[in-house]
C-alpha atoms as a PDB file:
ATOM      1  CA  UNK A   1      87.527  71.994 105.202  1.00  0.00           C
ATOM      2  CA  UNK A   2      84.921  72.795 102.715  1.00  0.00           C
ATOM      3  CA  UNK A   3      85.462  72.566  98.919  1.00  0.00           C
ATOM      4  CA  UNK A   4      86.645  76.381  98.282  1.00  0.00           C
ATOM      5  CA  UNK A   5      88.715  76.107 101.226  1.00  0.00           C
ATOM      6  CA  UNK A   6      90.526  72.981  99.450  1.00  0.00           C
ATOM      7  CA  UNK A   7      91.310  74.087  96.180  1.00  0.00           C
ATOM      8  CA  UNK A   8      92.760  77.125  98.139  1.00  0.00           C
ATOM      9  CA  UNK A   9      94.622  75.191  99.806  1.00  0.00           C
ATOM     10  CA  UNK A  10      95.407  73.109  96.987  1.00  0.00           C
ATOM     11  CA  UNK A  11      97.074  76.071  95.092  1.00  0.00           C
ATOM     12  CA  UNK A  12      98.956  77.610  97.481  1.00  0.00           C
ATOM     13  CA  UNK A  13     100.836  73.800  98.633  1.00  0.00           C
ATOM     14  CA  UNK A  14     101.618  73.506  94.556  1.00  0.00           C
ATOM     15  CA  UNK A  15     103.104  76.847  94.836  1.00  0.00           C
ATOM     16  CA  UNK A  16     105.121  76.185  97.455  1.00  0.00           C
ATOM     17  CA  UNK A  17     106.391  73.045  95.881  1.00  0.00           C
ATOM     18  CA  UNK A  18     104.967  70.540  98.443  1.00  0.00           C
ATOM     19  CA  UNK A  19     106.193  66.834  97.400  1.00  0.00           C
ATOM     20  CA  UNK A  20     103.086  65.390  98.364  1.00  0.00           C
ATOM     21  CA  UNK A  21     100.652  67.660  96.236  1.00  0.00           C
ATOM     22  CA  UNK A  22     101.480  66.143  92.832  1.00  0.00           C
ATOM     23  CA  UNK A  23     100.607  69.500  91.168  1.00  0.00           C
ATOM     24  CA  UNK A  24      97.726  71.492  91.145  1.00  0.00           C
ATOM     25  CA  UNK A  25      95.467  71.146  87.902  1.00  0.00           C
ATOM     26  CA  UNK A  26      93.042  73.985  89.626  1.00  0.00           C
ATOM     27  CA  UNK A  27      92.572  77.238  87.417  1.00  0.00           C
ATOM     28  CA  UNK A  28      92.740  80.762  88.983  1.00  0.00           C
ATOM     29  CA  UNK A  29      89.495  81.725  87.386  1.00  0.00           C
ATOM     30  CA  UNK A  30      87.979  78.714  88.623  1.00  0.00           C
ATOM     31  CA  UNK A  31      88.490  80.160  92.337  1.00  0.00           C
ATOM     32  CA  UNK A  32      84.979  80.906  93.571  1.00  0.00           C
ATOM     33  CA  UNK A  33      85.719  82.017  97.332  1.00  0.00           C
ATOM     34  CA  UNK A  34      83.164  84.840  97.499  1.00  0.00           C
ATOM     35  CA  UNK A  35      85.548  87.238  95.927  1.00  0.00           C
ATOM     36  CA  UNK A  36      85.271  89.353  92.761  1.00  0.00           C
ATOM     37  CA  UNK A  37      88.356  88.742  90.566  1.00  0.00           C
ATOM     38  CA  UNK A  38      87.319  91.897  87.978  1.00  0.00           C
ATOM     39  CA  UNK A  39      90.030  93.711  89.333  1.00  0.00           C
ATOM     40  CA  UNK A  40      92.997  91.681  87.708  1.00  0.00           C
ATOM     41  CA  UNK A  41      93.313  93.536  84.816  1.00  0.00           C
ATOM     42  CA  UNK A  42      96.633  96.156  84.976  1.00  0.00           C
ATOM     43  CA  UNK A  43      95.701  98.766  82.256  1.00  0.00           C
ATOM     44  CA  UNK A  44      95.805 101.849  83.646  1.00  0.00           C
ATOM     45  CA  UNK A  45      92.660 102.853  81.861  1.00  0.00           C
ATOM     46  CA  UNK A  46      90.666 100.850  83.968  1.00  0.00           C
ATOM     47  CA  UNK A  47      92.024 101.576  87.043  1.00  0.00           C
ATOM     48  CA  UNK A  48      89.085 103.106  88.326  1.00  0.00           C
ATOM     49  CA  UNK A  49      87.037  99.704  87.414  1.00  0.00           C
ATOM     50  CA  UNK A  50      89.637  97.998  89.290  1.00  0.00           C
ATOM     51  CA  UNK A  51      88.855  99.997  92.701  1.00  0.00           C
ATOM     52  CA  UNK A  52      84.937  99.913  92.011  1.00  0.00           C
ATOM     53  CA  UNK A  53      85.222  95.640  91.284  1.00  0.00           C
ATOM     54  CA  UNK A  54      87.780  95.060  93.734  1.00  0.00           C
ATOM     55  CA  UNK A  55      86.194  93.092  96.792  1.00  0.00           C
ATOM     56  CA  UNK A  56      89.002  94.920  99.588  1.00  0.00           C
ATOM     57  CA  UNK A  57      87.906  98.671  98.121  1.00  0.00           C
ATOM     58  CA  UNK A  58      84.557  97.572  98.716  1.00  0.00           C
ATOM     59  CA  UNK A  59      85.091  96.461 102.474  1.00  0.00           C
ATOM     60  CA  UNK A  60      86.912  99.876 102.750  1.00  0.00           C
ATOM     61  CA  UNK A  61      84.416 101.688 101.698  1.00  0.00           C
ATOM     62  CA  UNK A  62      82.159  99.520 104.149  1.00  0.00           C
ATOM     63  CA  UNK A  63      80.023  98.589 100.911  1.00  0.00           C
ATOM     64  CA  UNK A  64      81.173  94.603 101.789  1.00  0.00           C
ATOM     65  CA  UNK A  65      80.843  93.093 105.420  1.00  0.00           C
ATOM     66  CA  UNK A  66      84.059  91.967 106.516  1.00  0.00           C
ATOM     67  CA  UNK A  67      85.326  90.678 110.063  1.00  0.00           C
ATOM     68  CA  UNK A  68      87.938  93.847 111.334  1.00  0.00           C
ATOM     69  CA  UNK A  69      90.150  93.472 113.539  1.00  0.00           C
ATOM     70  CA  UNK A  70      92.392  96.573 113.107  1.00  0.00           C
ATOM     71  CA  UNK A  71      92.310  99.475 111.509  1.00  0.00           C
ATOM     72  CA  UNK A  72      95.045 102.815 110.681  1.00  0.00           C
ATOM     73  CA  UNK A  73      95.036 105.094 108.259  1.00  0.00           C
ATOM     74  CA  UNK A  74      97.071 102.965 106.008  1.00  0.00           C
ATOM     75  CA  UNK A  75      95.908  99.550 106.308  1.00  0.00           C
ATOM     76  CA  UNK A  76      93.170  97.046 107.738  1.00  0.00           C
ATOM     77  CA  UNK A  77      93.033  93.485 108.684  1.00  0.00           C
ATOM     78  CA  UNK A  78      90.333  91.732 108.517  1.00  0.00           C
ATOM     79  CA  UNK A  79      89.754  87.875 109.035  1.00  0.00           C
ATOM     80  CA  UNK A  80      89.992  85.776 105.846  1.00  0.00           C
ATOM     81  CA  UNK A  81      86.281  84.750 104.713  1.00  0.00           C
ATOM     82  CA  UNK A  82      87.925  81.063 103.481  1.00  0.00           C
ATOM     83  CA  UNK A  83      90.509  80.452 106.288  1.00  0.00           C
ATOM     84  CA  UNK A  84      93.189  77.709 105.392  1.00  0.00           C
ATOM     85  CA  UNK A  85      93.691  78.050 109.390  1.00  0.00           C
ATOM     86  CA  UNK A  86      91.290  79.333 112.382  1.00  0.00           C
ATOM     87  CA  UNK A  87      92.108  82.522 112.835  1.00  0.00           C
ATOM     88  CA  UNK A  88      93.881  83.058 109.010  1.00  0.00           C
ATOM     89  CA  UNK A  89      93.779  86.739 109.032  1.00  0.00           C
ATOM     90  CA  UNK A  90      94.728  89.488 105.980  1.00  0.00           C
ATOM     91  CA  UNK A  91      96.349  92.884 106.408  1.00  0.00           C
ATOM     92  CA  UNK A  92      95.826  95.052 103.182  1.00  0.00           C
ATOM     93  CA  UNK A  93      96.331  98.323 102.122  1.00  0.00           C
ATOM     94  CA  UNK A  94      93.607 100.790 101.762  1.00  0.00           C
ATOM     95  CA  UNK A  95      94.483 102.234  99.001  1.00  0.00           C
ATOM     96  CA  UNK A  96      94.353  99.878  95.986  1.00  0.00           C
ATOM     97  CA  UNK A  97      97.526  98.663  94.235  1.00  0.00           C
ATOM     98  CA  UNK A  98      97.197  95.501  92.150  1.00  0.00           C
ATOM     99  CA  UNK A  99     100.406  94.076  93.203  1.00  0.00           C
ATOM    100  CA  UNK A 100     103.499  94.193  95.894  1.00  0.00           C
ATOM    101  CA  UNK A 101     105.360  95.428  93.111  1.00  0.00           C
ATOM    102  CA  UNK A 102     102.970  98.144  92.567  1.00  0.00           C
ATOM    103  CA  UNK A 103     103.044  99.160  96.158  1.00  0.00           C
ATOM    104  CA  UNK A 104     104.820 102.261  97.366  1.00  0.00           C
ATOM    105  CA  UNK A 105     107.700 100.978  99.563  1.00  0.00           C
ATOM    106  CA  UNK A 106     106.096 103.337 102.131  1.00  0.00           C
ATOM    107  CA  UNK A 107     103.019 101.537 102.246  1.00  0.00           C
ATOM    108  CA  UNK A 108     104.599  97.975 102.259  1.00  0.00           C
ATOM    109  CA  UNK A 109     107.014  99.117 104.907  1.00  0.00           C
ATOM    110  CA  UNK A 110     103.715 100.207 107.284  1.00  0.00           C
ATOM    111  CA  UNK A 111     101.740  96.949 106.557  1.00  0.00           C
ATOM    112  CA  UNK A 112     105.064  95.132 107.459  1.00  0.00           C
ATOM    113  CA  UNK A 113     105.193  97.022 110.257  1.00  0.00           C
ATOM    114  CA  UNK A 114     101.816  95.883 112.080  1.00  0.00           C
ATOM    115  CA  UNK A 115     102.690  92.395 111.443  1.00  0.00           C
ATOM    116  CA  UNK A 116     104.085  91.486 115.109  1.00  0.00           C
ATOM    117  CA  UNK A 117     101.636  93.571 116.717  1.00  0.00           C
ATOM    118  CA  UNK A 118      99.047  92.285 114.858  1.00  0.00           C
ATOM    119  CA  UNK A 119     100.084  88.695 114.784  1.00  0.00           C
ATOM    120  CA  UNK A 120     100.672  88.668 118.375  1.00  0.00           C
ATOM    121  CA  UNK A 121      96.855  89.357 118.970  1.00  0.00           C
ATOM    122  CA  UNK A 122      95.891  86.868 116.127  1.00  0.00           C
ATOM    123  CA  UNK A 123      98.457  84.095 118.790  1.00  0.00           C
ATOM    124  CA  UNK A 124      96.636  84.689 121.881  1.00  0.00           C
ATOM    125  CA  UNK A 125      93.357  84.636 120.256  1.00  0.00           C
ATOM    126  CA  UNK A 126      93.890  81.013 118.577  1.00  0.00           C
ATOM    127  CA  UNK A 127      96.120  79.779 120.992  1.00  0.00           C
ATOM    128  CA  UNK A 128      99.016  79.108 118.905  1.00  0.00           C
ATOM    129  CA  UNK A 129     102.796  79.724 119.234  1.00  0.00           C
ATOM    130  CA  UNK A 130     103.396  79.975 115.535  1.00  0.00           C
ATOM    131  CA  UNK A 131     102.541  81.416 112.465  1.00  0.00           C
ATOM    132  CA  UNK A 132     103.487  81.846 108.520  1.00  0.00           C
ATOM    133  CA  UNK A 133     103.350  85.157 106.733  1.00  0.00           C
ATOM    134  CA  UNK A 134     102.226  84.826 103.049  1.00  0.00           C
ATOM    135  CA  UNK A 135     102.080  87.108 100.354  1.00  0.00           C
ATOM    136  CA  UNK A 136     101.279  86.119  96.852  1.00  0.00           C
ATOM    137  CA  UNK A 137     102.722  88.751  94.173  1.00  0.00           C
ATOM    138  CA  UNK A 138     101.660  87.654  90.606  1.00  0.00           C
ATOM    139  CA  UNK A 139      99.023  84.509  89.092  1.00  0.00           C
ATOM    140  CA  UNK A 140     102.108  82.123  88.681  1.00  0.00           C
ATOM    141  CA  UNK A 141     102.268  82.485  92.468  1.00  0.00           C
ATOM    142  CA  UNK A 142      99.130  81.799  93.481  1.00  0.00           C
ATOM    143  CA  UNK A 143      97.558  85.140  93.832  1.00  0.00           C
ATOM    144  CA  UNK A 144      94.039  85.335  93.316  1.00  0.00           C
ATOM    145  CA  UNK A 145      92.928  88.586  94.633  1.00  0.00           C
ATOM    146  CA  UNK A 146      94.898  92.151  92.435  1.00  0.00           C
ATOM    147  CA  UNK A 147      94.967  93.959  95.884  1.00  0.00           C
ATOM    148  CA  UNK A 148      98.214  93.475  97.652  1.00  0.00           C
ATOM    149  CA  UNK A 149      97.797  92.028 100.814  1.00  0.00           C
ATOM    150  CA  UNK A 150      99.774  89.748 103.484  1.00  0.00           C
ATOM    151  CA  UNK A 151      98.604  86.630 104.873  1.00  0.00           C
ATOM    152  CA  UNK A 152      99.106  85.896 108.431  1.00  0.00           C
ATOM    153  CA  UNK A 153      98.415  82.421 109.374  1.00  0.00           C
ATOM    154  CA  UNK A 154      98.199  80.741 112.506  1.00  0.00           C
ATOM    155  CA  UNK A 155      99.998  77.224 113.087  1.00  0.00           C
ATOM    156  CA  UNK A 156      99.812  74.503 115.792  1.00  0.00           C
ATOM    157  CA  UNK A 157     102.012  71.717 115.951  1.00  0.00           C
ATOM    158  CA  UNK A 158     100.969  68.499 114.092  1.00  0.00           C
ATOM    159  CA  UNK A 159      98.069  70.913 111.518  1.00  0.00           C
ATOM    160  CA  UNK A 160      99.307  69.070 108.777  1.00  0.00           C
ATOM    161  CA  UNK A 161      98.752  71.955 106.596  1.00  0.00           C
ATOM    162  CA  UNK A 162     102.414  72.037 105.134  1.00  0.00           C
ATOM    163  CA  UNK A 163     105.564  71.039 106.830  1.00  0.00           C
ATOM    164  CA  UNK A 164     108.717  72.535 105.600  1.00  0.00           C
ATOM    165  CA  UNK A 165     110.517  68.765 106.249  1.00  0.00           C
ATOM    166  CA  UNK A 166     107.462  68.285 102.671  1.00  0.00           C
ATOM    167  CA  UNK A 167     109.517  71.060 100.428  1.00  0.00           C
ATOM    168  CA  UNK A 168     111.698  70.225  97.875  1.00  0.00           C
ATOM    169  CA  UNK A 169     115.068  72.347  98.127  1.00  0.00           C
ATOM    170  CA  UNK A 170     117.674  72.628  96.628  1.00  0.00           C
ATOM    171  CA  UNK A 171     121.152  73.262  97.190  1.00  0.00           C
ATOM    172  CA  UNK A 172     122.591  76.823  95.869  1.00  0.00           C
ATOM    173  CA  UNK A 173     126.590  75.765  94.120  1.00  0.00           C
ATOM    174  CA  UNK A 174     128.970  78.038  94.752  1.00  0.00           C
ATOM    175  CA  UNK A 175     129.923  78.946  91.169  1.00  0.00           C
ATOM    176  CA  UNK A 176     130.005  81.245  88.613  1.00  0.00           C
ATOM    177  CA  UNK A 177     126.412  80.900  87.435  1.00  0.00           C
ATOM    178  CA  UNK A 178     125.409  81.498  91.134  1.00  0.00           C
ATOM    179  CA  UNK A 179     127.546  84.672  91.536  1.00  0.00           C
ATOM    180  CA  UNK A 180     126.306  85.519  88.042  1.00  0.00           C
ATOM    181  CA  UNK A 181     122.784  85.981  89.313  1.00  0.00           C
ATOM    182  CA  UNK A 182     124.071  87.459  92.493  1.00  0.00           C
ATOM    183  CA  UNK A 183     125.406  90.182  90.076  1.00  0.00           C
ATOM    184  CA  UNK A 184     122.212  90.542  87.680  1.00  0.00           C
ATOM    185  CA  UNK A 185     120.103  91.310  90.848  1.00  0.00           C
ATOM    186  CA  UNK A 186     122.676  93.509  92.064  1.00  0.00           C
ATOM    187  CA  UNK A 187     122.758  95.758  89.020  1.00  0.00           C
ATOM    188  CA  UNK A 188     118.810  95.826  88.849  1.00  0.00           C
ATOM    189  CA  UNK A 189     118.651  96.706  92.372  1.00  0.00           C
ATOM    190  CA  UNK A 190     120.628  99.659  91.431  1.00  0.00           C
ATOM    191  CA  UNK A 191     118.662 100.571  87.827  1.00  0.00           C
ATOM    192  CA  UNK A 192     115.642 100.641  90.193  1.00  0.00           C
ATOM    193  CA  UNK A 193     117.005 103.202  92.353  1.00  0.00           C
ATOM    194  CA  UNK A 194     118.284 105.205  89.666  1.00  0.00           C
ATOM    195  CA  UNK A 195     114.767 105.357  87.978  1.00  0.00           C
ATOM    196  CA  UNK A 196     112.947 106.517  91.100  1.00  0.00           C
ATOM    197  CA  UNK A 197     112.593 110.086  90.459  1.00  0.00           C
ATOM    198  CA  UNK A 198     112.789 112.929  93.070  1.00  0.00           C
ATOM    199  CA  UNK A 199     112.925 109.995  95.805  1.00  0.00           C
ATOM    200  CA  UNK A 200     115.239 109.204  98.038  1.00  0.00           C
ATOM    201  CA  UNK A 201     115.296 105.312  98.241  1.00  0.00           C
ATOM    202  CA  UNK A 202     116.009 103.393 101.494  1.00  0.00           C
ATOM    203  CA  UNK A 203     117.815 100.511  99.929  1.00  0.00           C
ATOM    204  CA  UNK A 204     121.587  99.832 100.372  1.00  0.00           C
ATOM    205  CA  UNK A 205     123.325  97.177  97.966  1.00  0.00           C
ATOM    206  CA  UNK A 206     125.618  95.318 100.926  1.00  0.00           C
ATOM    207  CA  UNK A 207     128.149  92.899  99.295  1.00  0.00           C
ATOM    208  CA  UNK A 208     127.378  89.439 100.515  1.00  0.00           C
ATOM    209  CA  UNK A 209     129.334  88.834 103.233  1.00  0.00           C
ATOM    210  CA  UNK A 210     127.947  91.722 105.023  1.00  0.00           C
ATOM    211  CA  UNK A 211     124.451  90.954 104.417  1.00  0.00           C
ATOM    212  CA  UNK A 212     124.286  87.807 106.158  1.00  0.00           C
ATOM    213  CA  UNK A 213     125.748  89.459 108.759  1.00  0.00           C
ATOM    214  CA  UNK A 214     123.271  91.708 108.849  1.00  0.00           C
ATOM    215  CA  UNK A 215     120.676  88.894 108.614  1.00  0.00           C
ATOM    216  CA  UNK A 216     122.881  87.068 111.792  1.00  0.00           C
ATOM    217  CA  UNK A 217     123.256  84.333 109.384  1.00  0.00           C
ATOM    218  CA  UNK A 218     127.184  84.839 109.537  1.00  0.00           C
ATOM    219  CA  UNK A 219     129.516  85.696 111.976  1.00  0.00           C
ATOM    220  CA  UNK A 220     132.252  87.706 110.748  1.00  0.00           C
ATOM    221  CA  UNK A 221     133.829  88.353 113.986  1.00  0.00           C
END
């Protein structure tokens, strides 16, 4: 693995909290994979710098070389230029949004939607059985690039690139602070679908029983 490839690497294990990383001392702007990081800025006035900068507009508008591998009128995915695994692949929107937050449910839903299909391919190509699907939203998570996009990345047993035994977790209590923040998500869930104006939003607030039910987590039967 070369040096970008490493301090790639590097920042996403300290995001994910791997024991063994000690912490990543790497800066974001320090990150010099080939890709333009101009388009991080979120005022709205530059928006149209943002899409001109932005190294995904450019391989949309075909003015960057990029490695395709499929292509709709929604989204493309293209092969990552600094691959933490053979075969690390991207699927990202064509139009440009800096965020996931930023991104039209619509459009997140459709880029979700070519992820087994895709990812499928991306298996049989690498031969591997397995495979993690990324997304960083946000600097303190370990995005680099202000176009959303979704990492799929192929894993073989024994890579060594993270294991989830390496994770610290913890243990959610069953108490009042825990049902507190159940509640706070709960209510913002529903200010957000009171603020979206003249659309009708897909999400459903389930108490939490039946969501893990949903999720086949619990068995209420």
């Amino acid at each position: 693995m070369d040096e970008i490839g490493a301090r790639r690497l590097s920042i996403l294990r300290s995001h994910l909290r791997d024991i063994d990383s000690g912490g990543s001392s790497s800066s974001f702007g320090q990150v010099s994979s080939g890709f333009s990081l101009n388009c991080a800025s979120k005022s709205r006035s530059d928006e149209g710098s943002e899409e001109r900068d932005c190294v995904f507009c450019k391989i949309i508008r075909g003015d960057s070389p990029a490695f395709k591998i499929y292509e709709d009128d929604v989204c493309l995915c293209i092969l990552d230029i600094n691959p933490l695994t053979h075969g690390h692949s991207l699927i990202i929107p064509k139009h440009h949004f800096s965020s996931l937050k930023s991104t039209p449910p619509s459009v997140v839903a459709t880029m979700c939607s070519k992820v087994p299909f895709v990812s499928n391919a991306i298996m049989e190509a690498t031969n591997c059985d397995s495979f993690n699907l990324l997304v960083n939203t946000g600097e303190a998570a370990g995005q680099v690039i202000f176009h959303t996009h979704l990492h799929i990345i192929p894993r073989k047993a024994r890579d060594r690139l993270w294991t989830s035994k390496s994770f610290r977790r913890l243990t959610i209590q069953e108490n009042h602070e825990a049902a507190q923040l159940a509640d706070c998500i709960k209510k913002h869930l529903t200010l957000q679908e009171n603020n979206c104006e003249g659309e009708k939003s897909e999400l459903r607030i389930y108490p939490s029983e039946k969501l893990l039910c949903r999720l086949g987590v619990l068995n209420l039967v």
